[in-house]
C-alpha atoms as a PDB file:
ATOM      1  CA  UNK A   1     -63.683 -89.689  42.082  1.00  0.00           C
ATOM      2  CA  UNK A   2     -63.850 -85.564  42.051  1.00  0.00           C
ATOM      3  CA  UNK A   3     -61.961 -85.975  45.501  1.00  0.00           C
ATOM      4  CA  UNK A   4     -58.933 -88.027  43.442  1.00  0.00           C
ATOM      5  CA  UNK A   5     -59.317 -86.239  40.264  1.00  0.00           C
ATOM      6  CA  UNK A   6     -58.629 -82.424  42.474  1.00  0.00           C
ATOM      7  CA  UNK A   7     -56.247 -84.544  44.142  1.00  0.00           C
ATOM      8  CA  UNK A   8     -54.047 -85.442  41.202  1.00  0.00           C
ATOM      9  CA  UNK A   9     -54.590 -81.629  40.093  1.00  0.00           C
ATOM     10  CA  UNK A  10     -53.326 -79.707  43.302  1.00  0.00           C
ATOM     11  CA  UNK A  11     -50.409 -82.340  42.958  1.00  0.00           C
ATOM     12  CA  UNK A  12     -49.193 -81.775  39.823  1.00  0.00           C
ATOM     13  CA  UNK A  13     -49.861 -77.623  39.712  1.00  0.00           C
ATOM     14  CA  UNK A  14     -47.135 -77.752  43.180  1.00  0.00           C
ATOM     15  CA  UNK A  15     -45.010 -80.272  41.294  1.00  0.00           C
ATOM     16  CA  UNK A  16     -45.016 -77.390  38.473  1.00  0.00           C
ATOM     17  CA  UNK A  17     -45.164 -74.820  40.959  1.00  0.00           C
ATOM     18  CA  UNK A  18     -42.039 -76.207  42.740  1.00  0.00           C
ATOM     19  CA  UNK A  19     -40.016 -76.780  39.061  1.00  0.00           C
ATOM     20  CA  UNK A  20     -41.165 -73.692  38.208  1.00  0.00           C
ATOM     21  CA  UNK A  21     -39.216 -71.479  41.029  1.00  0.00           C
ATOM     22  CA  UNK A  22     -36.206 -73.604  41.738  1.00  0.00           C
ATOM     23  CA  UNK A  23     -35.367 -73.326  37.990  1.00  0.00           C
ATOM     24  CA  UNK A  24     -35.952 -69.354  38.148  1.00  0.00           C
ATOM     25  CA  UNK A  25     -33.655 -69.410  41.649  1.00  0.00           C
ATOM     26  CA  UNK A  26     -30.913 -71.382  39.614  1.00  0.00           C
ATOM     27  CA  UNK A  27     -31.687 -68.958  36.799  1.00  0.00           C
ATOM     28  CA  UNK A  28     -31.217 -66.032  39.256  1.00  0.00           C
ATOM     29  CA  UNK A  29     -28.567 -67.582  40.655  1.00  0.00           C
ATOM     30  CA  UNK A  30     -26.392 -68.125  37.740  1.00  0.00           C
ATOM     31  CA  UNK A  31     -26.588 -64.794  36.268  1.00  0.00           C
ATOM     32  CA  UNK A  32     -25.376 -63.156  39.065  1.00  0.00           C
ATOM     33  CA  UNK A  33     -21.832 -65.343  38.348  1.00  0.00           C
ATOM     34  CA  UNK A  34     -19.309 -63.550  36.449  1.00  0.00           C
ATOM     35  CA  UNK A  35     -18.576 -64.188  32.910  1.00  0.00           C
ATOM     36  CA  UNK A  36     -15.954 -66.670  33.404  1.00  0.00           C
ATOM     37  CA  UNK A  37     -17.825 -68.582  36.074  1.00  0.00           C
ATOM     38  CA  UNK A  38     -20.891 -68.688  33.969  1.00  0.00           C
ATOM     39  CA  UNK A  39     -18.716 -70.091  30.704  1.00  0.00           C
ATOM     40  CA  UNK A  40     -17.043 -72.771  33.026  1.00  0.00           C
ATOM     41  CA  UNK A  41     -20.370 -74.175  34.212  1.00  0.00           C
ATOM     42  CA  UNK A  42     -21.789 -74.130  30.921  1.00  0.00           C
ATOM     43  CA  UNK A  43     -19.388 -75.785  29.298  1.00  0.00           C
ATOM     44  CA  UNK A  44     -19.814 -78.744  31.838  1.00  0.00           C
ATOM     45  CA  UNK A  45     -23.648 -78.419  31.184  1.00  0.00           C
ATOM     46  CA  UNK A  46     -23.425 -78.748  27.551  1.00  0.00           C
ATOM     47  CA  UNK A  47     -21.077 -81.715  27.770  1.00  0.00           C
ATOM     48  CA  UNK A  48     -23.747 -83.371  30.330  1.00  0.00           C
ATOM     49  CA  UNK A  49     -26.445 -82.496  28.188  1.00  0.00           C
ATOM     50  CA  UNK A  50     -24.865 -83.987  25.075  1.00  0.00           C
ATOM     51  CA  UNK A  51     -23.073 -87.400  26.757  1.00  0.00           C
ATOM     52  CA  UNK A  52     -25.261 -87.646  30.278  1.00  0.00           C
ATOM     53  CA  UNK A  53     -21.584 -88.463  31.304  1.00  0.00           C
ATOM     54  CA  UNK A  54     -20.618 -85.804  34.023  1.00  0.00           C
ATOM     55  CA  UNK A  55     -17.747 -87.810  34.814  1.00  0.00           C
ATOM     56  CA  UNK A  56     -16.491 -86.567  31.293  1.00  0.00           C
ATOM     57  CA  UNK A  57     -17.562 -83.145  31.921  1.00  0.00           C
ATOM     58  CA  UNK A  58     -15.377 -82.876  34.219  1.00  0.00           C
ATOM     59  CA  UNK A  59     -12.295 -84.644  32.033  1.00  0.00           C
ATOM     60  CA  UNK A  60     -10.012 -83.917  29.425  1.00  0.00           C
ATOM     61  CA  UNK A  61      -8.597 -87.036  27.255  1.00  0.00           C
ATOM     62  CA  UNK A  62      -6.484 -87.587  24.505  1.00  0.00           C
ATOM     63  CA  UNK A  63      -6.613 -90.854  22.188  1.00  0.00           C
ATOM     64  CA  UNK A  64      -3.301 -92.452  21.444  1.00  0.00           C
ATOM     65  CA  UNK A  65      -3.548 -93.237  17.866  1.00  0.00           C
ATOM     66  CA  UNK A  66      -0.193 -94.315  17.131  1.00  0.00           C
ATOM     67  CA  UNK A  67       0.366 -97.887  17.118  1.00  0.00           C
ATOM     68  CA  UNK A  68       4.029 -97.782  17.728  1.00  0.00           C
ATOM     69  CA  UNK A  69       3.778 -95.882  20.940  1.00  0.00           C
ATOM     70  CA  UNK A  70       3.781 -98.202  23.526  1.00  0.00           C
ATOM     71  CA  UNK A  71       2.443 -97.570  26.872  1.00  0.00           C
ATOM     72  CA  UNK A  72       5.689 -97.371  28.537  1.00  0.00           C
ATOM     73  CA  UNK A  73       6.797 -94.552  25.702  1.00  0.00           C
ATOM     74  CA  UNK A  74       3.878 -92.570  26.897  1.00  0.00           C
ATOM     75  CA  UNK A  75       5.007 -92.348  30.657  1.00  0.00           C
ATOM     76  CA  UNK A  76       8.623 -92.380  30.250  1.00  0.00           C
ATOM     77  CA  UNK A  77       7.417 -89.214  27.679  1.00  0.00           C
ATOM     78  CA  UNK A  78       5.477 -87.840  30.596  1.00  0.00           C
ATOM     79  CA  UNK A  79       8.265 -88.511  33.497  1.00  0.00           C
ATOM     80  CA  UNK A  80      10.677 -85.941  31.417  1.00  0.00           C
ATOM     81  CA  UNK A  81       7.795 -83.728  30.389  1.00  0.00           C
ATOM     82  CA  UNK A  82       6.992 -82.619  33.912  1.00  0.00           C
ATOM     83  CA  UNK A  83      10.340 -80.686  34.881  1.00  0.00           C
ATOM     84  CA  UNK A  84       9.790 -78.581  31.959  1.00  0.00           C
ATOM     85  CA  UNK A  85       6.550 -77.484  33.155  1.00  0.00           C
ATOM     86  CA  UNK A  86       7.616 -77.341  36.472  1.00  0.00           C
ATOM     87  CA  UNK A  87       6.113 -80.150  38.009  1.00  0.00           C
ATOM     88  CA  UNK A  88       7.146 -83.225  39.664  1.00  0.00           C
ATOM     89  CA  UNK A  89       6.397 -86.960  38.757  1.00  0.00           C
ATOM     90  CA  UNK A  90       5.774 -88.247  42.137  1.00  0.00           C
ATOM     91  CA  UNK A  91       4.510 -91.344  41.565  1.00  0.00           C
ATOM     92  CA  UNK A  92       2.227 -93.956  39.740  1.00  0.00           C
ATOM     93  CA  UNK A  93      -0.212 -96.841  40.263  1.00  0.00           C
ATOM     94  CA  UNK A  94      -1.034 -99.937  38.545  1.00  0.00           C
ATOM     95  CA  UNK A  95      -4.565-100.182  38.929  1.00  0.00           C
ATOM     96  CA  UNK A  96      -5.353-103.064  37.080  1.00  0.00           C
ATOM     97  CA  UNK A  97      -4.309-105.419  34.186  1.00  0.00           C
ATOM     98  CA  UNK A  98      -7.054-108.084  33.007  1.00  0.00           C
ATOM     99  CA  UNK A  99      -5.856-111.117  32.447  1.00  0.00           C
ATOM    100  CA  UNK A 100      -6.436-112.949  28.891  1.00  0.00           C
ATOM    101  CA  UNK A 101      -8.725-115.207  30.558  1.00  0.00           C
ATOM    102  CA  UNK A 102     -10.422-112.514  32.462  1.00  0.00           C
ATOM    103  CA  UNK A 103     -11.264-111.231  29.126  1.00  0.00           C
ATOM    104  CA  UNK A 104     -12.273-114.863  27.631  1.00  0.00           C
ATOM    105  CA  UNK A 105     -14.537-115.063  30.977  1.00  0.00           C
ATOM    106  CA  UNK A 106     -16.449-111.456  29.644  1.00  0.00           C
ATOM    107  CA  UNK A 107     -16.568-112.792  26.458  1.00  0.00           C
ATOM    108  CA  UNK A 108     -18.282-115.645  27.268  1.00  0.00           C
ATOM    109  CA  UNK A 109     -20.944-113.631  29.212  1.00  0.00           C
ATOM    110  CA  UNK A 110     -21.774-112.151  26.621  1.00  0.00           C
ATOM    111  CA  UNK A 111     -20.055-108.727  27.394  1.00  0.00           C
ATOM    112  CA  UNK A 112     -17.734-107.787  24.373  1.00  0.00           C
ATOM    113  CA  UNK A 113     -14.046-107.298  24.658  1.00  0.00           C
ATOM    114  CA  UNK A 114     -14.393-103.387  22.789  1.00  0.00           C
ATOM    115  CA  UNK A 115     -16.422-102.321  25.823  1.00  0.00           C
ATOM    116  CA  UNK A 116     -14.378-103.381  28.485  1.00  0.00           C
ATOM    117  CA  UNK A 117     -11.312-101.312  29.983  1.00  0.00           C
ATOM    118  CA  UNK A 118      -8.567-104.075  30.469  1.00  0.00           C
ATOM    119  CA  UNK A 119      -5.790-101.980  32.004  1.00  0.00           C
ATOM    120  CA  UNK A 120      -5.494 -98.560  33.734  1.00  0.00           C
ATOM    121  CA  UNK A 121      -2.039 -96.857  35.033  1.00  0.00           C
ATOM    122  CA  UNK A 122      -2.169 -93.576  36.951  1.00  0.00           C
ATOM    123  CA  UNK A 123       0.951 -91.271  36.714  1.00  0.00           C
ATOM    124  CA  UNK A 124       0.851 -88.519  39.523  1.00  0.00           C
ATOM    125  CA  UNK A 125       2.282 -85.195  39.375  1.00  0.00           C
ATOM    126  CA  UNK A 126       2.503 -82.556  41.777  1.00  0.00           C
ATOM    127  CA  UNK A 127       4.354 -78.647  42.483  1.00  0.00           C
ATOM    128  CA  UNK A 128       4.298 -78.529  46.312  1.00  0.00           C
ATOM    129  CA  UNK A 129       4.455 -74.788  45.972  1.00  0.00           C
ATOM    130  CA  UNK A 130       1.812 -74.561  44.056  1.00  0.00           C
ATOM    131  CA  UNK A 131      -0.414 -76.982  46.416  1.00  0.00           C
ATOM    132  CA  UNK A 132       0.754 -75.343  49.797  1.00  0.00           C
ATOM    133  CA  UNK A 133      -0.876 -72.452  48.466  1.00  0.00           C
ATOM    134  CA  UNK A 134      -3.990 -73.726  47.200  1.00  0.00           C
ATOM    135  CA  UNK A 135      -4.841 -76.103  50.368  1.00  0.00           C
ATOM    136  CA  UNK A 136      -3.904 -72.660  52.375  1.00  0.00           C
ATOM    137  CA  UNK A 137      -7.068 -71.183  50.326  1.00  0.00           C
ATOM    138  CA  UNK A 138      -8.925 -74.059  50.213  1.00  0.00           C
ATOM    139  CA  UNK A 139      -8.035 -77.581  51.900  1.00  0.00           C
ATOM    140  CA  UNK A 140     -10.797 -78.888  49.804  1.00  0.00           C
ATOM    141  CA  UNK A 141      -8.368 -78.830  46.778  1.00  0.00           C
ATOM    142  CA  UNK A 142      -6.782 -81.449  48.424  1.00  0.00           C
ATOM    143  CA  UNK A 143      -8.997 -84.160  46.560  1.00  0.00           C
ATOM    144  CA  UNK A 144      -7.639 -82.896  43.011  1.00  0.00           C
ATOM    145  CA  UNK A 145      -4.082 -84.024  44.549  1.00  0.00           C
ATOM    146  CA  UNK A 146      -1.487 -85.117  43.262  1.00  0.00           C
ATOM    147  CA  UNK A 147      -2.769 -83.991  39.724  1.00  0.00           C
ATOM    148  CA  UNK A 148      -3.048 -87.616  38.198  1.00  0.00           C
ATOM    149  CA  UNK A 149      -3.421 -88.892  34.551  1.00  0.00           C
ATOM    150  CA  UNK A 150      -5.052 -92.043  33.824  1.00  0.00           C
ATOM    151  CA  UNK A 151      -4.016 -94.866  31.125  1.00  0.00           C
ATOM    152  CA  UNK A 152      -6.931 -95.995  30.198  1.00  0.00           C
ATOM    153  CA  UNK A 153      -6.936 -99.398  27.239  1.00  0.00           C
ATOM    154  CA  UNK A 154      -9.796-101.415  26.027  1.00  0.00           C
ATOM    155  CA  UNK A 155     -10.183-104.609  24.987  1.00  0.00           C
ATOM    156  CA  UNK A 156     -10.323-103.378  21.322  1.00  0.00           C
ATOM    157  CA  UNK A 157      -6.138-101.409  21.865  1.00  0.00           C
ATOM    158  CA  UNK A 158      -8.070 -98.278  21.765  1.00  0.00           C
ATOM    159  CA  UNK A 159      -5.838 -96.285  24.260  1.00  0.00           C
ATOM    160  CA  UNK A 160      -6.350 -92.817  26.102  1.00  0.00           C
ATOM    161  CA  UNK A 161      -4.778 -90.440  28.365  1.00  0.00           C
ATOM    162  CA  UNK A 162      -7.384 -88.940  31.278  1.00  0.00           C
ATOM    163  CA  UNK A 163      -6.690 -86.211  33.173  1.00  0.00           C
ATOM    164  CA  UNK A 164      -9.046 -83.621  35.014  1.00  0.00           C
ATOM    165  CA  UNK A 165     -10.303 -80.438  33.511  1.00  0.00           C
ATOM    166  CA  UNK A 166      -9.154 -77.600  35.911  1.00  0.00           C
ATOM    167  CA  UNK A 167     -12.161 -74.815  34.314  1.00  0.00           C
ATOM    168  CA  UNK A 168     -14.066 -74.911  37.129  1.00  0.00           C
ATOM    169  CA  UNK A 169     -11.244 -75.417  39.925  1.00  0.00           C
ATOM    170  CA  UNK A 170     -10.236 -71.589  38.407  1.00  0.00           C
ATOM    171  CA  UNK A 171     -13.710 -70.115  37.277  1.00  0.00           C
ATOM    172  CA  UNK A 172     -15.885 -72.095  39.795  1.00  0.00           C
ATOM    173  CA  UNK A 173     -15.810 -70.165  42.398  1.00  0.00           C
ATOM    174  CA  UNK A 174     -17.648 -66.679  43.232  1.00  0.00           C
ATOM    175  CA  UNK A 175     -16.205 -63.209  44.636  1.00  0.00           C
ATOM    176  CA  UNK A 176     -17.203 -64.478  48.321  1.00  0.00           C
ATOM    177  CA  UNK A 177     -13.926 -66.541  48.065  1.00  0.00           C
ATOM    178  CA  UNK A 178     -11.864 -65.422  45.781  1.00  0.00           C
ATOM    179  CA  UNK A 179      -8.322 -66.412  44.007  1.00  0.00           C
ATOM    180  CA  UNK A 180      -5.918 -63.855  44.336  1.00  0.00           C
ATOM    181  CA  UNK A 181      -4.145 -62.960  41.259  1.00  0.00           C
ATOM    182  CA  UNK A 182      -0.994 -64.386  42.125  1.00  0.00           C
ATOM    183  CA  UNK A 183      -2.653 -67.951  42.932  1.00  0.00           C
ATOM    184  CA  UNK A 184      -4.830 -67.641  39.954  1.00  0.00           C
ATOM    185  CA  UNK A 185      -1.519 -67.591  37.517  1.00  0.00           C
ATOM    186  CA  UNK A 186       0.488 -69.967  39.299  1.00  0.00           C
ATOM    187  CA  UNK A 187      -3.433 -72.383  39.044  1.00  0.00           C
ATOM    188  CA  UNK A 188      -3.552 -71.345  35.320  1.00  0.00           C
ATOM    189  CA  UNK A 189       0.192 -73.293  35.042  1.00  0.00           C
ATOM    190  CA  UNK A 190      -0.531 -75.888  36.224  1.00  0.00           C
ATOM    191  CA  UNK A 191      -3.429 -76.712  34.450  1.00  0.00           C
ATOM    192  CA  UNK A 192      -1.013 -75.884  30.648  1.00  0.00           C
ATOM    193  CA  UNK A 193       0.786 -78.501  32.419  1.00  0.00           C
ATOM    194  CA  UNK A 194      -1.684 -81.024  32.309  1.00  0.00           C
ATOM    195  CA  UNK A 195      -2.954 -80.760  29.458  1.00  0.00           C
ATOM    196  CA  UNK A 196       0.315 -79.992  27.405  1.00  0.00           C
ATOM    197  CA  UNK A 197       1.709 -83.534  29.651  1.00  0.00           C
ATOM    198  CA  UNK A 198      -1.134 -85.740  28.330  1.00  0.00           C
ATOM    199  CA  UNK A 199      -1.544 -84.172  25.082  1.00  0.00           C
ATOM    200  CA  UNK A 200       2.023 -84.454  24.091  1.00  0.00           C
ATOM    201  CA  UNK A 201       2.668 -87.842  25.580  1.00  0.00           C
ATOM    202  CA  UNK A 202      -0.268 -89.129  23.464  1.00  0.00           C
ATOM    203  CA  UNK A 203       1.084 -87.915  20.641  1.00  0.00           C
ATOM    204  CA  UNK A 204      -0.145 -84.274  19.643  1.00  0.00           C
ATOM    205  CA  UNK A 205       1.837 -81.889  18.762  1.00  0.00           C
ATOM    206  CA  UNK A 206      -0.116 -78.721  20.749  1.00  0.00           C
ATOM    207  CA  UNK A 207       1.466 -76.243  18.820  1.00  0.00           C
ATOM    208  CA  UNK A 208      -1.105 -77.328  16.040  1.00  0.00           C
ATOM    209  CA  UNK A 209      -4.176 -77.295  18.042  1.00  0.00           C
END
């Protein structure tokens, strides 16, 4: 029993132990970040810590509240809205459209209509300047592209625009790979552009916000 009991002890002290210096080393870690690097991961952690969602920490969406805007309105809106901020519509996907009796089917599983997503569209926009340059400092960025933004409508006609937050795609990073100034403005466009794209397509006027 004294055997089990010391045991249990010694395993929880190195459990402690072991929490104990992997949050200092993250501590450490983070405060050697610059300013802006340690704003753009805290904003994602207090986002986590508030939904559990980091799938929306990582997002920026926009609720289309205005029943007359249909969902071809919003990408015909966002097809002429790219030119002026110097991107390119380059394409879209229809990812899915449920159909009425795909919905009855949920329904009748007891999963309600309000929760489920019944259609999603992807519009895709890209600068192929802007993304020679980045993939030339990082091919990684390559995943982020095209920029897309997502349609998202649930069973309920609440409606949204989705598109990724860019923060930590500019602040991220750390002084062992940096952005070079030029890069860094040409970055900071692009992401105006897609969140002035969405924002405006879904009905906001961003000169108010």
């Amino acid at each position: 029993m004294r055997n089990r009991i010391a045991l249990l002890t010694t395993s929880f002290m190195a459990v402690f132990m072991f929490s104990g210096c992997t949050a200092m080393n993250l501590g450490m870690t983070f405060m050697g970040f610059s300013d802006d690097t340690q704003k753009a991961y805290a904003g994602m952690m207090d986002i986590v810590s508030e939904t559990g969602d980091p799938a929306q920490a990582m997002m920026k969406e926009w609720e289309i509240t205005d029943p007359d805007l249909t969902e071809e309105d919003v990408f015909d809106e966002m097809k002429s809205l790219a030119g002026d901020y110097n991107m390119r519509y380059v394409g879209e996907k229809d990812m899915f459209r449920l159909l009425p009796e795909e919905i009855a089917a949920y329904e009748k599983d007891g999963i309600a209509k309000a929760d489920q997503v019944v259609h999603a569209r992807i519009g895709e926009f890209c600068s192929l300047i802007i993304a020679k340059k980045m993939l030339n400092h990082s091919r990684f960025y390559g995943g982020f592209m095209p920029c897309r933004v997502m349609y998202v409508e649930y069973g309920d006609g609440r409606r949204f625009l989705i598109s990724m937050d860019m923060t930590l795609a500019l602040y991220g990073g750390t002084d062992k790979k940096p952005i070079d100034a030029g890069l860094m403005e040409d970055m900071k466009n692009v992401k105006i552009a897609m969140e002035a794209i969405p924002a405006i397509a879904a009905g906001y006027d961003i000169d108010e916000e």
